[in-house]
Protein backbone atom coordinates (compact mmCIF):
# COMPACT_ATOMS: atom_id res chain seq x y z
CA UNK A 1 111.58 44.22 77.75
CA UNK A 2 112.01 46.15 74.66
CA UNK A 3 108.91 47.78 72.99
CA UNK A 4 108.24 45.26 70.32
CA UNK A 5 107.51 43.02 73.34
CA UNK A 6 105.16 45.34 75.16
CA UNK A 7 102.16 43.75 72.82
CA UNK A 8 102.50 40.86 75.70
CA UNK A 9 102.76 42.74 78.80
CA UNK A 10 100.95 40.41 81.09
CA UNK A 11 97.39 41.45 82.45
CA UNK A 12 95.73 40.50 85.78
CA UNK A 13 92.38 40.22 86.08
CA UNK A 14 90.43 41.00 89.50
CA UNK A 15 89.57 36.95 90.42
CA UNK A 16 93.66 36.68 90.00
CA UNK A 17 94.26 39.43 91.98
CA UNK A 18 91.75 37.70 94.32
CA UNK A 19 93.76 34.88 94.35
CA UNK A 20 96.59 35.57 96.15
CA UNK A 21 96.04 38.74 98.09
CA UNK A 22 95.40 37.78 102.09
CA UNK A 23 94.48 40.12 105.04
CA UNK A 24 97.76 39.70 107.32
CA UNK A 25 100.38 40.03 105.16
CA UNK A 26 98.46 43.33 103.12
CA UNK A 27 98.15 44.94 106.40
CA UNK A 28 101.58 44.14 107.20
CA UNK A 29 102.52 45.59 103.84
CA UNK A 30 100.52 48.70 104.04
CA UNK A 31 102.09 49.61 107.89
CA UNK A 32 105.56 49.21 106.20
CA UNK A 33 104.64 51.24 103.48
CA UNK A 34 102.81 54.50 105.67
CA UNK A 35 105.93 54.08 107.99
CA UNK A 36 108.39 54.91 104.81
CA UNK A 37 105.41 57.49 103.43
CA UNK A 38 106.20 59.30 106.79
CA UNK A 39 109.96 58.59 106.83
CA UNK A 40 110.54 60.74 103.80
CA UNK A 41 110.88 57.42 101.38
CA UNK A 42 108.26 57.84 98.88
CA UNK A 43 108.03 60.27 96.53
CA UNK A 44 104.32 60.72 95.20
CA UNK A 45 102.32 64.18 93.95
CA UNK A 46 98.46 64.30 95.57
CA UNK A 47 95.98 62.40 93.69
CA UNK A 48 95.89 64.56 90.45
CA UNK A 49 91.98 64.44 89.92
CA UNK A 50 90.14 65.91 86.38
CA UNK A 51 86.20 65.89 86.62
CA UNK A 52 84.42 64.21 83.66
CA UNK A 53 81.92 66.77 82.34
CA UNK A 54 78.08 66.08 81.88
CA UNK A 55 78.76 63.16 85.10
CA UNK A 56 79.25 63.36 88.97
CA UNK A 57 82.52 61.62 88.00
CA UNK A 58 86.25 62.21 87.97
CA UNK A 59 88.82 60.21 86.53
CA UNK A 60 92.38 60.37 88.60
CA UNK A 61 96.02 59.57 88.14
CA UNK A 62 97.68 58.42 91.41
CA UNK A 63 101.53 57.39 90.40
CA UNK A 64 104.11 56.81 93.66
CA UNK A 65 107.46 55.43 94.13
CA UNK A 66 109.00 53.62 97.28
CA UNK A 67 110.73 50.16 96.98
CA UNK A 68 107.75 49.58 94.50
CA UNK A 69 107.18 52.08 91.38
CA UNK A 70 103.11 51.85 89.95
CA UNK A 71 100.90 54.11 89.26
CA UNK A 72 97.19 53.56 89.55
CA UNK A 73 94.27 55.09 87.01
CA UNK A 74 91.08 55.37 88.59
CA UNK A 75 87.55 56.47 87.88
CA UNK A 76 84.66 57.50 90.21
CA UNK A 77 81.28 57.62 89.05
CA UNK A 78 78.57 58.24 91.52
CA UNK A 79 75.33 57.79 89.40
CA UNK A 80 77.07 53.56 89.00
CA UNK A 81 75.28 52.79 92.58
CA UNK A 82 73.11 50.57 92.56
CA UNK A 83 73.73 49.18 88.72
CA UNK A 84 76.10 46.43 89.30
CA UNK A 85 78.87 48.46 87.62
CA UNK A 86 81.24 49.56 90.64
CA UNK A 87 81.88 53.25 91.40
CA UNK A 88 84.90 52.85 91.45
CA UNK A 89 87.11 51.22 88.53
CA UNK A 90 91.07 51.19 87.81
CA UNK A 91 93.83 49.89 86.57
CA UNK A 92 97.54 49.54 87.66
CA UNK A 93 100.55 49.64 85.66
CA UNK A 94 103.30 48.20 87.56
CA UNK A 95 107.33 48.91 86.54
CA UNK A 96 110.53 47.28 87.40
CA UNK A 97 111.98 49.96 90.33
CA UNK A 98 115.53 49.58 89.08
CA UNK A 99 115.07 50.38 85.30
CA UNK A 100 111.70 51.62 84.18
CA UNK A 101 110.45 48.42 82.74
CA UNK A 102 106.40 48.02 82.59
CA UNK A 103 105.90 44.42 84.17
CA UNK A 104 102.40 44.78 84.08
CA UNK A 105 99.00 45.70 83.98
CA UNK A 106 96.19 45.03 86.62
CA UNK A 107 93.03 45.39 87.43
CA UNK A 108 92.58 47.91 90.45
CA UNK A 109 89.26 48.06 91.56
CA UNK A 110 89.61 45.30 94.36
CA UNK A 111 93.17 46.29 95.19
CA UNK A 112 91.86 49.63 96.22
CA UNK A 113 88.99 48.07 98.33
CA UNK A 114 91.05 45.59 99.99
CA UNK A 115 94.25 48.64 100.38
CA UNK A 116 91.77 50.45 102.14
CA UNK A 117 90.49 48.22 104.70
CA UNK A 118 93.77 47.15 105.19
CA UNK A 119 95.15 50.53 105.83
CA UNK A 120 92.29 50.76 108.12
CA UNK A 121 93.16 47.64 109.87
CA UNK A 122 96.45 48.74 110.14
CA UNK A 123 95.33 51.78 112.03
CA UNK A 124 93.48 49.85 114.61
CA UNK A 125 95.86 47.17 114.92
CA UNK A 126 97.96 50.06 116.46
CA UNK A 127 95.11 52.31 117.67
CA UNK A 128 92.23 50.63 119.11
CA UNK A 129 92.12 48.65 122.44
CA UNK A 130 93.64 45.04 121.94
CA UNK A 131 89.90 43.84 123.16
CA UNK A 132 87.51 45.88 121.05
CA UNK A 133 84.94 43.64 120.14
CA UNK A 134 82.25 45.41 119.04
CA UNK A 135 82.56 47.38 115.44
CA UNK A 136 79.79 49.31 113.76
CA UNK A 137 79.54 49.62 109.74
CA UNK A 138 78.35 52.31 108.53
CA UNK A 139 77.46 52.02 104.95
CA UNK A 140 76.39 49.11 103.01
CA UNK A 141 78.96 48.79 99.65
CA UNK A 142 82.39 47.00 98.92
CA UNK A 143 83.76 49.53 102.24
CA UNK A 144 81.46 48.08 104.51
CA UNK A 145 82.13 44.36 103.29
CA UNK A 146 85.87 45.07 103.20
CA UNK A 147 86.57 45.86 106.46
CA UNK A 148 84.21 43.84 107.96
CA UNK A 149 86.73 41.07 107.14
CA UNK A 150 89.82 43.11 107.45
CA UNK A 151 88.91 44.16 111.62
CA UNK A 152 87.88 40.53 112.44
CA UNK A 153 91.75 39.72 110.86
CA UNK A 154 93.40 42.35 113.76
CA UNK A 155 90.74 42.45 116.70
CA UNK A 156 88.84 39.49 118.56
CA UNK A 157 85.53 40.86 116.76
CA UNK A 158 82.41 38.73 118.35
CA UNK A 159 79.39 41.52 117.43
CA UNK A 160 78.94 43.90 114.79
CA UNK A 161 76.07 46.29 113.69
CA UNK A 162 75.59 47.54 110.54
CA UNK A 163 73.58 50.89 109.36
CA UNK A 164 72.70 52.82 105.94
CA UNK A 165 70.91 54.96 104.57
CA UNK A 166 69.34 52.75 102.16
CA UNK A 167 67.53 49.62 104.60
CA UNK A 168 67.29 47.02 101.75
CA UNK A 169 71.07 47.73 100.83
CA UNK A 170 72.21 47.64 104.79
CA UNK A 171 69.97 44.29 105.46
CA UNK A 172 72.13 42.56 102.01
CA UNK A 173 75.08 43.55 103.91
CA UNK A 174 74.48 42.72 107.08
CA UNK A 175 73.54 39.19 106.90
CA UNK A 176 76.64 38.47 104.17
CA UNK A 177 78.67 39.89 106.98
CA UNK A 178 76.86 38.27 109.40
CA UNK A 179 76.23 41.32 111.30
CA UNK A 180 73.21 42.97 113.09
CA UNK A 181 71.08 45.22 111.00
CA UNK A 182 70.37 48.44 113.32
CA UNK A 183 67.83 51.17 111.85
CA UNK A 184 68.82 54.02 114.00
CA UNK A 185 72.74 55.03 113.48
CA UNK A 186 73.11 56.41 117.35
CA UNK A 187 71.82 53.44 118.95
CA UNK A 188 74.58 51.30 115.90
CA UNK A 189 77.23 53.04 117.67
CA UNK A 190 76.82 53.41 121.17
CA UNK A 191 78.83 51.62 122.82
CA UNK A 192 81.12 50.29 120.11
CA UNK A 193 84.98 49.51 119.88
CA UNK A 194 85.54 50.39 116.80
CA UNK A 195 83.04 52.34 113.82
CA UNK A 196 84.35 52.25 110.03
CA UNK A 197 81.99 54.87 108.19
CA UNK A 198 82.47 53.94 104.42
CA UNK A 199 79.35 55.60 102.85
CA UNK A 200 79.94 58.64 100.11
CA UNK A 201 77.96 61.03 102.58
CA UNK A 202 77.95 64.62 101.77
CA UNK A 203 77.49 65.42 104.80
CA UNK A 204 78.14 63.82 108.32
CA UNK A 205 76.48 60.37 108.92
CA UNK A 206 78.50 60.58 112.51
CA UNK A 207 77.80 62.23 115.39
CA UNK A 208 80.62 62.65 118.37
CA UNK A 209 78.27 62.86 120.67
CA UNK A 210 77.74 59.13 120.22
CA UNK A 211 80.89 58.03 120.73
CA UNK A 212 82.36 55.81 123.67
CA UNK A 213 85.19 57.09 125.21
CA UNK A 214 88.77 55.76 123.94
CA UNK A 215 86.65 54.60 120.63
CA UNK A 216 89.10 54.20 117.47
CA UNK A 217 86.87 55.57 114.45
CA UNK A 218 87.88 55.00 110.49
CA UNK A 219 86.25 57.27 107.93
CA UNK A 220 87.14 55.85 104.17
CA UNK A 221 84.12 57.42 102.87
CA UNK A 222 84.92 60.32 100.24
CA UNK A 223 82.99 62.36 98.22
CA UNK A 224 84.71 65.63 97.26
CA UNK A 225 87.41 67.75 98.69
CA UNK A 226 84.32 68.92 101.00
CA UNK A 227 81.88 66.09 101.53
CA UNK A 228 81.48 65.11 105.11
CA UNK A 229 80.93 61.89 107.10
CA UNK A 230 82.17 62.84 110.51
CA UNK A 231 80.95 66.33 112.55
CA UNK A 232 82.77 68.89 113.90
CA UNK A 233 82.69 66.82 117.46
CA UNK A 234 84.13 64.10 115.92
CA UNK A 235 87.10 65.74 114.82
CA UNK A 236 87.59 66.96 117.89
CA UNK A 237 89.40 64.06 119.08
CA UNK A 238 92.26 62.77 118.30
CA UNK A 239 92.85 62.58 114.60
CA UNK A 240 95.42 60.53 112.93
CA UNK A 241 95.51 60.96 108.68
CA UNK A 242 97.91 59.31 105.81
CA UNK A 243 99.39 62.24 104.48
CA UNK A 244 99.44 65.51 106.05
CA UNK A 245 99.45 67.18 103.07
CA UNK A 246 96.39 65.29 101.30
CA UNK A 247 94.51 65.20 104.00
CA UNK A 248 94.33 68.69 103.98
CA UNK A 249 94.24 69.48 100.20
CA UNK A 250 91.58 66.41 99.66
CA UNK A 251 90.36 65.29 103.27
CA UNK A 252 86.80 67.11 103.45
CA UNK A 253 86.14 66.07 107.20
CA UNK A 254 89.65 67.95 107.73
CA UNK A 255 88.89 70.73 105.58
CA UNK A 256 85.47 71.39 106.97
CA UNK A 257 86.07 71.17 110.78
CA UNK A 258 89.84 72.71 110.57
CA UNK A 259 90.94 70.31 113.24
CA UNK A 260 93.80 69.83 114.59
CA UNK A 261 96.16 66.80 112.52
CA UNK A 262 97.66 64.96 115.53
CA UNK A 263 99.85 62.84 113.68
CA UNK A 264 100.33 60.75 110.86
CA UNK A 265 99.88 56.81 111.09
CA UNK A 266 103.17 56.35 109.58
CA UNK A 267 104.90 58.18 112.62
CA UNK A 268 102.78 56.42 114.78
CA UNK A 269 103.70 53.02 113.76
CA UNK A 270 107.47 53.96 113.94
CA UNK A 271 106.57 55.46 117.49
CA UNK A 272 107.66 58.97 116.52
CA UNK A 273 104.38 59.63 117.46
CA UNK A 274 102.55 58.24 120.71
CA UNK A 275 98.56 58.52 120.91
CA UNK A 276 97.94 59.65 124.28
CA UNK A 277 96.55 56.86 126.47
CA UNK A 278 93.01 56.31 126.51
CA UNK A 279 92.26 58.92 124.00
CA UNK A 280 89.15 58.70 120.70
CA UNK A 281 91.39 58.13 118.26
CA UNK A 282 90.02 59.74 114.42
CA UNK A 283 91.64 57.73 111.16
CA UNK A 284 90.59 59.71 108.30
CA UNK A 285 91.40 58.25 105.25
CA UNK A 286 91.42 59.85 101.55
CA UNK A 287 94.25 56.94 100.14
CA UNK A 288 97.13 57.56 99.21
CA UNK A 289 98.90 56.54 95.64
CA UNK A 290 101.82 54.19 97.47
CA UNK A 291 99.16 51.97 98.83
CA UNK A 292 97.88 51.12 95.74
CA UNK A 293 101.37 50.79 94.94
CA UNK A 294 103.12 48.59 97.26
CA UNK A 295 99.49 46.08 96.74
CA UNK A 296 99.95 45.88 93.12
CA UNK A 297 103.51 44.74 93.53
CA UNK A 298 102.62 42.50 96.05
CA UNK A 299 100.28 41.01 93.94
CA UNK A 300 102.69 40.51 91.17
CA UNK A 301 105.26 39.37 93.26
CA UNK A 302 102.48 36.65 94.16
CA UNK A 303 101.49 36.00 90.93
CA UNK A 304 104.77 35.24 89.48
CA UNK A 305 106.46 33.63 92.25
């Protein structure tokens, strides 16, 4: 493509996006790409974040290159809760890997919702117990609705409970999920398989005090290099992170608690790495710029096939 042509570089709107991305074969994609994050096969910088002044906002650059070159533009604005405008909004510029070509542009915002379950579903594909049947949501946004659909795609799912903060916003969750509504967040996740917290917490929503034994936990949730979801207890456990190295320059339940990183999920899905058996297994997740990556070229491999 030379640059007179770049007035037609093809754009993809979220309902194509929509279209043809499908839970299995993302998660697939996402394992393949953490196992090559972790193998040394990606080259990308930590997400390069500039606060927007006068807003609790930040706009961030997230570029990465594997067998798929991208790089994702993204903007986080808190105060958009409850408007109808997402917090979160991006785009994606996708290039040929062999010669620098842009093939396209996309829109982002539901490639990083669905690249987030499905990195979470990855996770407990690997991590949880092959019969965990009982998840707990906590939160009540896109997260929460995301991987609702992404864990009942990896694990025989037959209950889940949902909490929030906010009981009108959990109750519109729950029943499009078709989950239980549960006011208390202790008595949500006793007893549970697996808990996603997706909320933007400051501070931890989780105690580890409620967790059952051999539980796999994902935290998505993120709200500043120090905002919190999951306690100190919590991160006691085993803890299993993307990126070693933006987990602890980004990863605020990392930062705060100064655990211990046990491994990352790239190593263990290439069994470098073995969980020990029977252990509370901790995914906390900040993202990481090749998932965004490998989902937009996915999608435009789809799109153009």
């Amino acid at each position: 493509m030379s640059d007179p042509e770049l007035h037609s570089l093809p754009f993809y709107n979220e309902a194509q996006v929509a279209s043809v991305l499908e839970w299995h074969t993302l998660i697939d994609t996402i394992e393949m790409a953490m196992t090559s994050l972790s193998a040394g096969q990606v080259e990308q910088p930590v997400r390069q974040m500039v606060p927007v002044p006068g807003h609790d906002a930040i706009i961030a650059a997230m570029p990465a290159v594997g067998d798929a070159m991208a790089v994702k533009v993204v903007t986080l604005f808190h105060q958009n809760a409850g408007t109808g405008i997402p917090t979160h909004q991006a785009v994606i510029m996708v290039f040929d890997r062999d010669n620098g070509t842009p093939l396209c542009v996309m829109d982002g915002r539901l490639i990083t919702e669905m690249r987030t379950a499905a990195g979470s579903a990855a996770a407990a594909r690997k991590l949880s117990r092959s019969d965990a049947s009982i998840l707990t949501i906590m939160g009540s946004g896109y997260q929460a609705r995301a991987h609702a659909e992404a864990m009942r795609a990896v694990r025989p799912i037959e209950e889940i409970r949902l909490w929030s903060r906010t009981e009108a916003n959990a109750r519109s969750a729950a029943e499009e999920i078709r989950a239980t509504y549960i006011a208390d967040p202790e008595q949500a996740v006793r007893g549970a398989d697996i808990v996603a917290c997706t909320t933007s917490a400051k501070s931890p929503i989780l105690s580890g005090g409620w967790l059952k034994k051999g539980a796999f936990v994902a935290s998505v949730g993120w709200n500043g290099h120090d905002g919190r979801e999951l306690d100190d207890a919590v991160m006691a456990n085993t803890v299993v992170v993307e990126s070693v190295s933006a987990a602890r320059d980004q990863a605020g339940d990392v930062r705060g608690s100064g655990c211990k990183i046990f491994a990352e999920v790239g190593e263990i899905f290439a069994g470098s790495k073995v969980a020990p058996d029977g252990a509370t297994i901790i995914y906390d997740s900040v993202g990481v710029a090749i998932q965004d990556v490998v989902a937009a070229q996915l999608a435009y491999d789809l799109l153009t096939a």
